[in-house]
Every structure is written in structure tokens, then in C-alpha cells.
C-alpha atoms as a PDB file:
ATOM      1  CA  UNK A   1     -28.165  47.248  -0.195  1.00  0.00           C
ATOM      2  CA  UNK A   2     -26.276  46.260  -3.231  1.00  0.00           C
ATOM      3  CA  UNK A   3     -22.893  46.231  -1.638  1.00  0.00           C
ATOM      4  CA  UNK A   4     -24.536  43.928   1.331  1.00  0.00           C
ATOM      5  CA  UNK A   5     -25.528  41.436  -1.297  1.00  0.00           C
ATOM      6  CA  UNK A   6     -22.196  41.667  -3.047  1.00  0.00           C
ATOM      7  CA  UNK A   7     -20.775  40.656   0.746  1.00  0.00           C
ATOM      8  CA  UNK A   8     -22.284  37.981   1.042  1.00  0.00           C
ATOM      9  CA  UNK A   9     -22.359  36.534  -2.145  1.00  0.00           C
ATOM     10  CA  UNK A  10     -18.529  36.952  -2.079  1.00  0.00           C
ATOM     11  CA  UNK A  11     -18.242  35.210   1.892  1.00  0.00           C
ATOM     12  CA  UNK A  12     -20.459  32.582   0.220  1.00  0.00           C
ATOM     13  CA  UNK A  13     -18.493  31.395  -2.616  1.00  0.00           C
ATOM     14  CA  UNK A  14     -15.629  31.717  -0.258  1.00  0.00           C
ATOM     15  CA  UNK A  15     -16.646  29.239   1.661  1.00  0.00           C
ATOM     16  CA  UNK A  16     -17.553  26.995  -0.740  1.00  0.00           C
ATOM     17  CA  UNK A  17     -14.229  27.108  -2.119  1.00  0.00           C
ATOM     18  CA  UNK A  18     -12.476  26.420   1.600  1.00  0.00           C
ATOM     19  CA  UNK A  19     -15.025  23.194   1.840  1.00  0.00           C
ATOM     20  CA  UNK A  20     -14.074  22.217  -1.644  1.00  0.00           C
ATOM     21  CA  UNK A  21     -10.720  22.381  -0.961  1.00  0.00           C
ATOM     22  CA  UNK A  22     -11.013  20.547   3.133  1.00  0.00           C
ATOM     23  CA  UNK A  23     -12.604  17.613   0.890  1.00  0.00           C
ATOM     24  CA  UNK A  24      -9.799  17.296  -2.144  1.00  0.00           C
ATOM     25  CA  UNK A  25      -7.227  17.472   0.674  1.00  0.00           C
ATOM     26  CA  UNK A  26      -8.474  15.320   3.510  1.00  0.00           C
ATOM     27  CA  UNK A  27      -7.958  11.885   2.204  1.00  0.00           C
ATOM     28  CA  UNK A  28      -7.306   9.955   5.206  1.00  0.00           C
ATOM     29  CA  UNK A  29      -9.526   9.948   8.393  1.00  0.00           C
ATOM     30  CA  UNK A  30      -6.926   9.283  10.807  1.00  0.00           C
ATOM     31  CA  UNK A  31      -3.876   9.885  12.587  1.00  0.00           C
ATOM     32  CA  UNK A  32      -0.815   8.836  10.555  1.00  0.00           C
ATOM     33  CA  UNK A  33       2.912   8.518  12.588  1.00  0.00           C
ATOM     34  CA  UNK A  34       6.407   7.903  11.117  1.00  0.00           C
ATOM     35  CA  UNK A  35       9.126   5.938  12.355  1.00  0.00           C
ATOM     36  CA  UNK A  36      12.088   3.433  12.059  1.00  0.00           C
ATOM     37  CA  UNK A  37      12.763   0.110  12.711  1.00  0.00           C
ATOM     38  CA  UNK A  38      15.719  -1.520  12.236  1.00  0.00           C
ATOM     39  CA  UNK A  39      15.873  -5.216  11.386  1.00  0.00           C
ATOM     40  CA  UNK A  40      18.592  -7.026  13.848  1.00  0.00           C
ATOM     41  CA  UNK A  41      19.222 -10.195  11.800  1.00  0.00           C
ATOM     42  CA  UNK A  42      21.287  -7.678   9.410  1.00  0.00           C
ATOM     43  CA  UNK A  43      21.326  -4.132  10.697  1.00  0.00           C
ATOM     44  CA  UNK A  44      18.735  -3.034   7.710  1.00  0.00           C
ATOM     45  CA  UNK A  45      16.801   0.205   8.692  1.00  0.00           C
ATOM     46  CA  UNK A  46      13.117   0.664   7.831  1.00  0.00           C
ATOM     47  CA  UNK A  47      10.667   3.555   7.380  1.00  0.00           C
ATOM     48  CA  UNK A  48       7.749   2.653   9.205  1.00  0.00           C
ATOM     49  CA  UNK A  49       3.976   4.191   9.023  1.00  0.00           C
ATOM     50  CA  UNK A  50       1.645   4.191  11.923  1.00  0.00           C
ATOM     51  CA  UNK A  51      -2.247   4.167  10.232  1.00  0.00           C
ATOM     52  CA  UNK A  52      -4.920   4.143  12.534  1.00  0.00           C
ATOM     53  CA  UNK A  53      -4.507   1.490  14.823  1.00  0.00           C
ATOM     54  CA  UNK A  54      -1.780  -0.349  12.746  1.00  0.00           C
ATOM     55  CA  UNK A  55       1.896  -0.139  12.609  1.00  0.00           C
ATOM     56  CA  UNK A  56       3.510  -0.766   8.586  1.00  0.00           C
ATOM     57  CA  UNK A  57       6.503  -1.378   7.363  1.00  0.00           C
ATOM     58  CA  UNK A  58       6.652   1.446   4.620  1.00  0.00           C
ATOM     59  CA  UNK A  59       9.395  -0.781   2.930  1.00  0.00           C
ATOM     60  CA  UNK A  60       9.577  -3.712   0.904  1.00  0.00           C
ATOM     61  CA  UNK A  61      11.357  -5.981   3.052  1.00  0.00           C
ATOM     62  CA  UNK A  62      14.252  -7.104   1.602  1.00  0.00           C
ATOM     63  CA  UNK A  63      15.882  -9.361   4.293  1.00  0.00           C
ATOM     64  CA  UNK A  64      18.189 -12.112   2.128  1.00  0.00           C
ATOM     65  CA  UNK A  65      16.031 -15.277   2.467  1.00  0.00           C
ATOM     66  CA  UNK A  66      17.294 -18.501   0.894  1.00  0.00           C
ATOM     67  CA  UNK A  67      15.554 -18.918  -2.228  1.00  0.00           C
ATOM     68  CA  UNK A  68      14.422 -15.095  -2.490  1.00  0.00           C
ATOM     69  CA  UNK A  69      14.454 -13.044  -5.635  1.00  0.00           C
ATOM     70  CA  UNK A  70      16.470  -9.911  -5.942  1.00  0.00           C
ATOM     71  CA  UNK A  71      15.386  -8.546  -9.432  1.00  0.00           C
ATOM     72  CA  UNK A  72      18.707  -6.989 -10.815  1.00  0.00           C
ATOM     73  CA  UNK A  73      16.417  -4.065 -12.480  1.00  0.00           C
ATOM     74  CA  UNK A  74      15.879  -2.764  -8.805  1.00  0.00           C
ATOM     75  CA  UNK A  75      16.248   0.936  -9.445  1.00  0.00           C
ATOM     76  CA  UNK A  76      16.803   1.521  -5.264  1.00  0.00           C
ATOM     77  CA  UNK A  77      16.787  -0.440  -1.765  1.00  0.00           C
ATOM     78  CA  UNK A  78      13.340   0.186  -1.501  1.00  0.00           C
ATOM     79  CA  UNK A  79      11.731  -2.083  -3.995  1.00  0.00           C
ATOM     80  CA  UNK A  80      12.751  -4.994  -1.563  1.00  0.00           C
ATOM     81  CA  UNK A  81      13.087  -8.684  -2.283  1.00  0.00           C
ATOM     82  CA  UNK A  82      10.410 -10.668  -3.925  1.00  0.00           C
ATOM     83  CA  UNK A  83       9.571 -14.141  -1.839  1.00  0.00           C
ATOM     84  CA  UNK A  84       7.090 -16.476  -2.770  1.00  0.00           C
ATOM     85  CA  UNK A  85       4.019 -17.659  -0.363  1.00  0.00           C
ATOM     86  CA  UNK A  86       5.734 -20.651   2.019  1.00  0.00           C
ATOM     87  CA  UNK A  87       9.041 -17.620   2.752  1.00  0.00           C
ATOM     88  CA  UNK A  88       6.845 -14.437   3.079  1.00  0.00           C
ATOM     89  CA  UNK A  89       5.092 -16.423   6.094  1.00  0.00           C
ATOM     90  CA  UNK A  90       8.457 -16.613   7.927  1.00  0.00           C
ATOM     91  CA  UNK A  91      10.504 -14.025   6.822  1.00  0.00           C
ATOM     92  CA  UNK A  92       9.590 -11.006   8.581  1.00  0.00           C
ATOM     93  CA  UNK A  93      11.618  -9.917  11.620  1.00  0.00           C
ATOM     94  CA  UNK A  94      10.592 -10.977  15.470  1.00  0.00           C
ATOM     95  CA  UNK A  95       7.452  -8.830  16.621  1.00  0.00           C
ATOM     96  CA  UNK A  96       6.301  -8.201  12.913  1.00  0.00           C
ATOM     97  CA  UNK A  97       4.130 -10.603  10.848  1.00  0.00           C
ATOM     98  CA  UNK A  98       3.153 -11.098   7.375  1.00  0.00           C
ATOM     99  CA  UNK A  99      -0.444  -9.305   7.094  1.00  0.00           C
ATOM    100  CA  UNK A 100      -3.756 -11.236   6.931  1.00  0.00           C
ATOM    101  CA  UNK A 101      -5.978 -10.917   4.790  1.00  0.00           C
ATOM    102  CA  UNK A 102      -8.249  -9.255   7.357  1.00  0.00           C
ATOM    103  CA  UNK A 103      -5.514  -7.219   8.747  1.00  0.00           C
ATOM    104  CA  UNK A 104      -5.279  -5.357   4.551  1.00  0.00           C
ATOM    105  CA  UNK A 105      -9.312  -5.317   4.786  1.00  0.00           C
ATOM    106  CA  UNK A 106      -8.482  -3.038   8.329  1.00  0.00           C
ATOM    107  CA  UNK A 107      -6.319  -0.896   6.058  1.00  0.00           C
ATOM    108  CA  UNK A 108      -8.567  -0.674   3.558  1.00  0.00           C
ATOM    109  CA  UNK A 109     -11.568   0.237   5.873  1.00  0.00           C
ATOM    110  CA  UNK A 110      -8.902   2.595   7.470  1.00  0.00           C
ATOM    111  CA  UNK A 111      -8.384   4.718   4.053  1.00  0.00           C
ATOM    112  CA  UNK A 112     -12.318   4.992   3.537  1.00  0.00           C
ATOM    113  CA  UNK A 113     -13.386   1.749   1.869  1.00  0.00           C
ATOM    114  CA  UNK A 114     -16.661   0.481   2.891  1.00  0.00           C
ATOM    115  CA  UNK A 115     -16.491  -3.591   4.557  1.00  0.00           C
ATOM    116  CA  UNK A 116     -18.955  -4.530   2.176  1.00  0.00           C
ATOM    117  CA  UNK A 117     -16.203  -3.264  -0.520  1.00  0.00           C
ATOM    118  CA  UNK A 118     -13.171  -4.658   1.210  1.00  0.00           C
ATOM    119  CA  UNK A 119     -14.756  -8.097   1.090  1.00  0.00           C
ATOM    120  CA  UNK A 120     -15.373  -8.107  -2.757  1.00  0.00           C
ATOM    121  CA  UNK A 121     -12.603  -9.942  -5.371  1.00  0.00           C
ATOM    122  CA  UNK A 122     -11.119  -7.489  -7.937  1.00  0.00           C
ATOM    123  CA  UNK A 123     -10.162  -3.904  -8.241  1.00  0.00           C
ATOM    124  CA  UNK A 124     -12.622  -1.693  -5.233  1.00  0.00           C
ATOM    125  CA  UNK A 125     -13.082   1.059  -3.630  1.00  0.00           C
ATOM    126  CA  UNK A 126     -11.993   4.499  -5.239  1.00  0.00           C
ATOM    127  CA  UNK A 127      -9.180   6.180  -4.359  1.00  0.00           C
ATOM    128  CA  UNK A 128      -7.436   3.994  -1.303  1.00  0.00           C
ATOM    129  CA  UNK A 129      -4.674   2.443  -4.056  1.00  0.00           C
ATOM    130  CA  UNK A 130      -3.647   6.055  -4.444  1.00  0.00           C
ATOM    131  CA  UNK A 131      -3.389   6.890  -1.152  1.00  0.00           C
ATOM    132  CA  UNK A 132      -1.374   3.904  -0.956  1.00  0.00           C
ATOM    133  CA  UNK A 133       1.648   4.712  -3.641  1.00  0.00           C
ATOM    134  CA  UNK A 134       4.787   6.821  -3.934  1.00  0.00           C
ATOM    135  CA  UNK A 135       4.809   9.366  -5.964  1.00  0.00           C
ATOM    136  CA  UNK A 136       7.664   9.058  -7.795  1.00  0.00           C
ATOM    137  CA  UNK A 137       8.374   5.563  -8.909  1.00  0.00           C
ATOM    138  CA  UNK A 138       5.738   4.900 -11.107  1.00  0.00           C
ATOM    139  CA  UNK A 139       5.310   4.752 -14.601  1.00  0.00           C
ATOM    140  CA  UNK A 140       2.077   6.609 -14.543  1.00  0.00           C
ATOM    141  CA  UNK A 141       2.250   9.037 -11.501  1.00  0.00           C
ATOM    142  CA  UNK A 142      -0.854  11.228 -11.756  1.00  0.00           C
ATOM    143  CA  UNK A 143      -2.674   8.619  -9.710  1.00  0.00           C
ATOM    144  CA  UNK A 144      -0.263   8.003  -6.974  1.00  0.00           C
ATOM    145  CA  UNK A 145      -0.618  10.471  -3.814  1.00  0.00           C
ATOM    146  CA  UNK A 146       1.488   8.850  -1.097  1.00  0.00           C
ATOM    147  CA  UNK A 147      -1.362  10.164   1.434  1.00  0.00           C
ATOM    148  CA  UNK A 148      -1.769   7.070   4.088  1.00  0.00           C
ATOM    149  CA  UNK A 149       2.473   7.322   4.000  1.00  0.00           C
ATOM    150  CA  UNK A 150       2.752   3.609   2.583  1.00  0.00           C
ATOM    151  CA  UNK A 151       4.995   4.068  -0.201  1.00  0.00           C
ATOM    152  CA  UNK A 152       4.142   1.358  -2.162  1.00  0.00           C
ATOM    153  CA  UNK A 153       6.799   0.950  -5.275  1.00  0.00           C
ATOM    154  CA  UNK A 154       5.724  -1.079  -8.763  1.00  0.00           C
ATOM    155  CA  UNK A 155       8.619  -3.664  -7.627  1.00  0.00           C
ATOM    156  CA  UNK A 156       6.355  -6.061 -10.113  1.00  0.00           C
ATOM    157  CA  UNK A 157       6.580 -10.136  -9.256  1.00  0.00           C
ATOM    158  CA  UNK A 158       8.516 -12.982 -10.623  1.00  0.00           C
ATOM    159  CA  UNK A 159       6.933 -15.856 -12.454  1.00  0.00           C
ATOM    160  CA  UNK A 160       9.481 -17.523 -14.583  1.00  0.00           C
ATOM    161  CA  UNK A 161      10.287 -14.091 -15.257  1.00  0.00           C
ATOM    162  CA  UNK A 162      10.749 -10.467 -13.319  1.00  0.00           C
ATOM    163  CA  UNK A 163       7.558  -8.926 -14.948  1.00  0.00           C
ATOM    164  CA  UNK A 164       5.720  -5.243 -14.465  1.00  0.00           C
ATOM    165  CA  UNK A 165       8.577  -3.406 -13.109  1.00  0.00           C
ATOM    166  CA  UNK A 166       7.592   0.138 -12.930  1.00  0.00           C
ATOM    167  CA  UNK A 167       3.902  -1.035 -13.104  1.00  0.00           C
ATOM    168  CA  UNK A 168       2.554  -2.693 -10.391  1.00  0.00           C
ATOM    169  CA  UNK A 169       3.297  -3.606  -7.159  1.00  0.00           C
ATOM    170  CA  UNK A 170       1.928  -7.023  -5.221  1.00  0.00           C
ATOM    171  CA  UNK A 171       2.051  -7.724  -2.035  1.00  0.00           C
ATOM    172  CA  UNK A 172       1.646 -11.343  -0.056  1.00  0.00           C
ATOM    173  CA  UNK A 173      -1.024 -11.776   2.867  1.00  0.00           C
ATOM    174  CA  UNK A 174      -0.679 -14.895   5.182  1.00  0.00           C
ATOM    175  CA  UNK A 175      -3.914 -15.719   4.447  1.00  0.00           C
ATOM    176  CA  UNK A 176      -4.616 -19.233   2.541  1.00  0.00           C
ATOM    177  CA  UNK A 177      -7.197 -20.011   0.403  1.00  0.00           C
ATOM    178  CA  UNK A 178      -6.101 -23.174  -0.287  1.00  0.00           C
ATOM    179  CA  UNK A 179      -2.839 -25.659  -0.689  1.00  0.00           C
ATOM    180  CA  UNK A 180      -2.071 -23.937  -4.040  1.00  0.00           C
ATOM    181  CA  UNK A 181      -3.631 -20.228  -3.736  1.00  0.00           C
ATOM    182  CA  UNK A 182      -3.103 -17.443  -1.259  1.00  0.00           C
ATOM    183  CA  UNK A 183      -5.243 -13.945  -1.044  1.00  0.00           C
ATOM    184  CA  UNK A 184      -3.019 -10.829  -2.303  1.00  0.00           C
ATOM    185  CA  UNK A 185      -3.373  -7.260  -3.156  1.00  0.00           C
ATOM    186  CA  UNK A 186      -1.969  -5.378  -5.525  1.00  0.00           C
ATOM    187  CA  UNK A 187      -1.645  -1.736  -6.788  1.00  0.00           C
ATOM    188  CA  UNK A 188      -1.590  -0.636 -10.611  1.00  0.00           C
ATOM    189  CA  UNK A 189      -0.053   2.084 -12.263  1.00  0.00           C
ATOM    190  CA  UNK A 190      -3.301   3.604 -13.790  1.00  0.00           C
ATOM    191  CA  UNK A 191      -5.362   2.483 -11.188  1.00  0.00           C
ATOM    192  CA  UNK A 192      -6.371   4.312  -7.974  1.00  0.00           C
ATOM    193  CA  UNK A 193      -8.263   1.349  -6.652  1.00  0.00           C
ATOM    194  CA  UNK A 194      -7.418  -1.622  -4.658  1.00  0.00           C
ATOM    195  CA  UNK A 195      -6.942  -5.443  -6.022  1.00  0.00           C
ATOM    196  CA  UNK A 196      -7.931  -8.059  -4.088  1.00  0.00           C
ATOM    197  CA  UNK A 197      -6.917 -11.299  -5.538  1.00  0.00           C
ATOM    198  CA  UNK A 198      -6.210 -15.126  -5.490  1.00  0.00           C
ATOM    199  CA  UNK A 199      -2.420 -15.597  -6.000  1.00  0.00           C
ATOM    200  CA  UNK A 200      -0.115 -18.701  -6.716  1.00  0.00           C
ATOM    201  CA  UNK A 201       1.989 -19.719  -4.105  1.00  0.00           C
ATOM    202  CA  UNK A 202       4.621 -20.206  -6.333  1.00  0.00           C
ATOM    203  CA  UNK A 203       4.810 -17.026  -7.277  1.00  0.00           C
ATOM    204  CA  UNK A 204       7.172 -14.160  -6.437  1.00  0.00           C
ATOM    205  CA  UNK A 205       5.831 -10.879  -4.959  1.00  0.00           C
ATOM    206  CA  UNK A 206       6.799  -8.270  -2.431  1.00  0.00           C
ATOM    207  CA  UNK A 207       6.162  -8.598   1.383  1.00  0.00           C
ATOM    208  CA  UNK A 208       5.346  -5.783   3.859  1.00  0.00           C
ATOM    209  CA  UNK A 209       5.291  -6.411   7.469  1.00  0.00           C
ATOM    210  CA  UNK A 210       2.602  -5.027  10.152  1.00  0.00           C
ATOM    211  CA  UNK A 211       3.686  -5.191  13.797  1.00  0.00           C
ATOM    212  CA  UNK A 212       2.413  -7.473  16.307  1.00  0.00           C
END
């Protein structure tokens, strides 16, 4: 009798151990595909991210704009050009677009935040940012897991100055607010959250394409 309890005492701490681990592990819900695309204005290749239902760029896009930043700190290719507002709506490549606003929100939803979340201004959800960055760029990498295959970089932004390189990483949508504002997200070092934000359009920050 004692060696039948000992069984299944020992089968069920197993399993809780397997479902413990199934629910540290799983961190995105659905499918995710790589790929390439290469840019044919200039022959630059891309690592692309399938997510869900959407198609990334898992690049900064770095396509030589007139009137777009290249920080000289850029540690690699991948940190991309910075562009403000008016260039990030018209520089991505034919058959991509600049993301919406709605189109991050789809994302967002995608890597387990709720709509009601998604919607809010600020820093939300829990642990979609992390899913979100690389895991080897940033300053503080214990909250960066690369999961959703987005390899975000802290490329930082450019307002008078190049500012938190290493740090944080923003990104333009094509979504207005108004004629001096634009919504934006961006990602934070020792944050594993999402910001959802009102932006200049004078500022400088990194673009990522989504297919058409």
C-alpha cells in the first residue's frame, strides 16, 4: 500500500512539474514562420517573421532616405535607420507598409494582450515587450526572450541628439493623432511590457514594415 501511494505521489508531482514547465515555455499562441525579403530599390536582404496572421519585417529598415538618420554608434546593420513621421509613411518597399496603429494592437492581441489592454496609453500588458526583443543587444537582457521572432534592437531615437542607444527601441505607426503627434510603441530595457504612446513627428525613431 505504501509503495502505491509513493507512485502516485511521485506521477503527481511529475506532472505538475511538465505543466509548470508547458506554461513558462509556451509564450506565444501561434504559428510563427521565418523568411527573407530582399528590398529591390538597393539589393538589402531582410529577416522576416510571420506571427499569426501578419507578415514583419524582423529588421529595422534601413533603406537610405533623404533626410534619414544613420546614428554613427550603430553597433551592426540591424539597428536600421531612424526616419521621422512624414518619411516612415513612404519609405518602406512596394507591397510593405508602415504599421497602423491597429495593425501593433493585432500584434499585441497576437502575443496574449487583452483588447481592452492594447487600447490603453502607457506601458501594458505583461510580458509581450519581451517576447518582442533580441536577446543580445540590450543593456539589460534578463527581460528580453526573442519568443514572437521580432528582434527588436534598443536602436534609441534622435531628437536633437541620438539618445538611449542600448536602451530602448521606438518604432513609428502610420497612425495620426493629429498635425503634430503620431501613435508609437516602444520597448525598454527593464521593461517586459509594451508602450503605447503619442510621439512628435519631428522626431527620429526606427521603422518596421508589415506586408500588405
Amino acid at each position: 500500500m505504501t509503495n502505491i501511494v509513493i507512485k502516485l505521489l511521485f506521477c503527481y508531482c511529475l506532472g505538475l512539474l511538465v505543466l509548470g514547465c508547458d506554461k513558462e515555455t509556451k509564450e506565444v499562441n501561434c504559428p510563427i514562420t521565418y523568411g527573407t525579403l530582399v528590398d529591390p530599390r538597393d539589393g538589402s536582404r531582410y529577416a522576416t517573421v510571420s506571427i499569426c496572421t501578419q507578415l514583419w519585417m524582423a529588421q529595422n529598415l534601413r533603406y537610405e532616405l533623404e533626410g534619414a538618420l544613420l546614428n554613427p554608434s550603430n553597433p551592426g546593420t540591424e539597428y536600421g535607420r531612424l526616419y521621422s513621421y512624414d518619411q516612415a509613411l513612404k519609405v518602406c518597399p512596394n507591397g510593405w507598409h508602415l504599421p497602423t496603429d491597429e495593425e501593433w494592437r493585432t500584434l499585441e492581441e497576437a502575443l496574449g494582450m487583452t483588447k481592452e489592454e492594447t487600447e490603453k496609453i502607457g506601458w501594458r500588458g505583461e510580458k509581450e515587450g519581451q517576447f518582442l526583443k533580441s536577446t543580445t543587444e540590450w543593456n539589460q537582457k534578463e527581460n528580453s526572450s526573442n519568443s514572437a521572432g521580432f528582434r527588436a534592437v534598443p536602436a534609441g531615437y534622435h531628437k536633437e541628439e541620438y539618445l538611449d542607444m542600448g536602451g530602448q527601441a521606438y518604432f513609428w505607426t502610420a497612425s495620426a493623432v493629429d498635425d503634430k503627434n503620431a501613435w508609437g510603441r516602444s520597448l525598454k530595457g527593464e521593461q517586459k511590457k509594451i508602450k503605447r504612446s503619442q510621439e512628435n513627428r519631428s522626431v527620429y525613431q526606427s521603422c518596421r514594415c508589415i506586408m500588405d
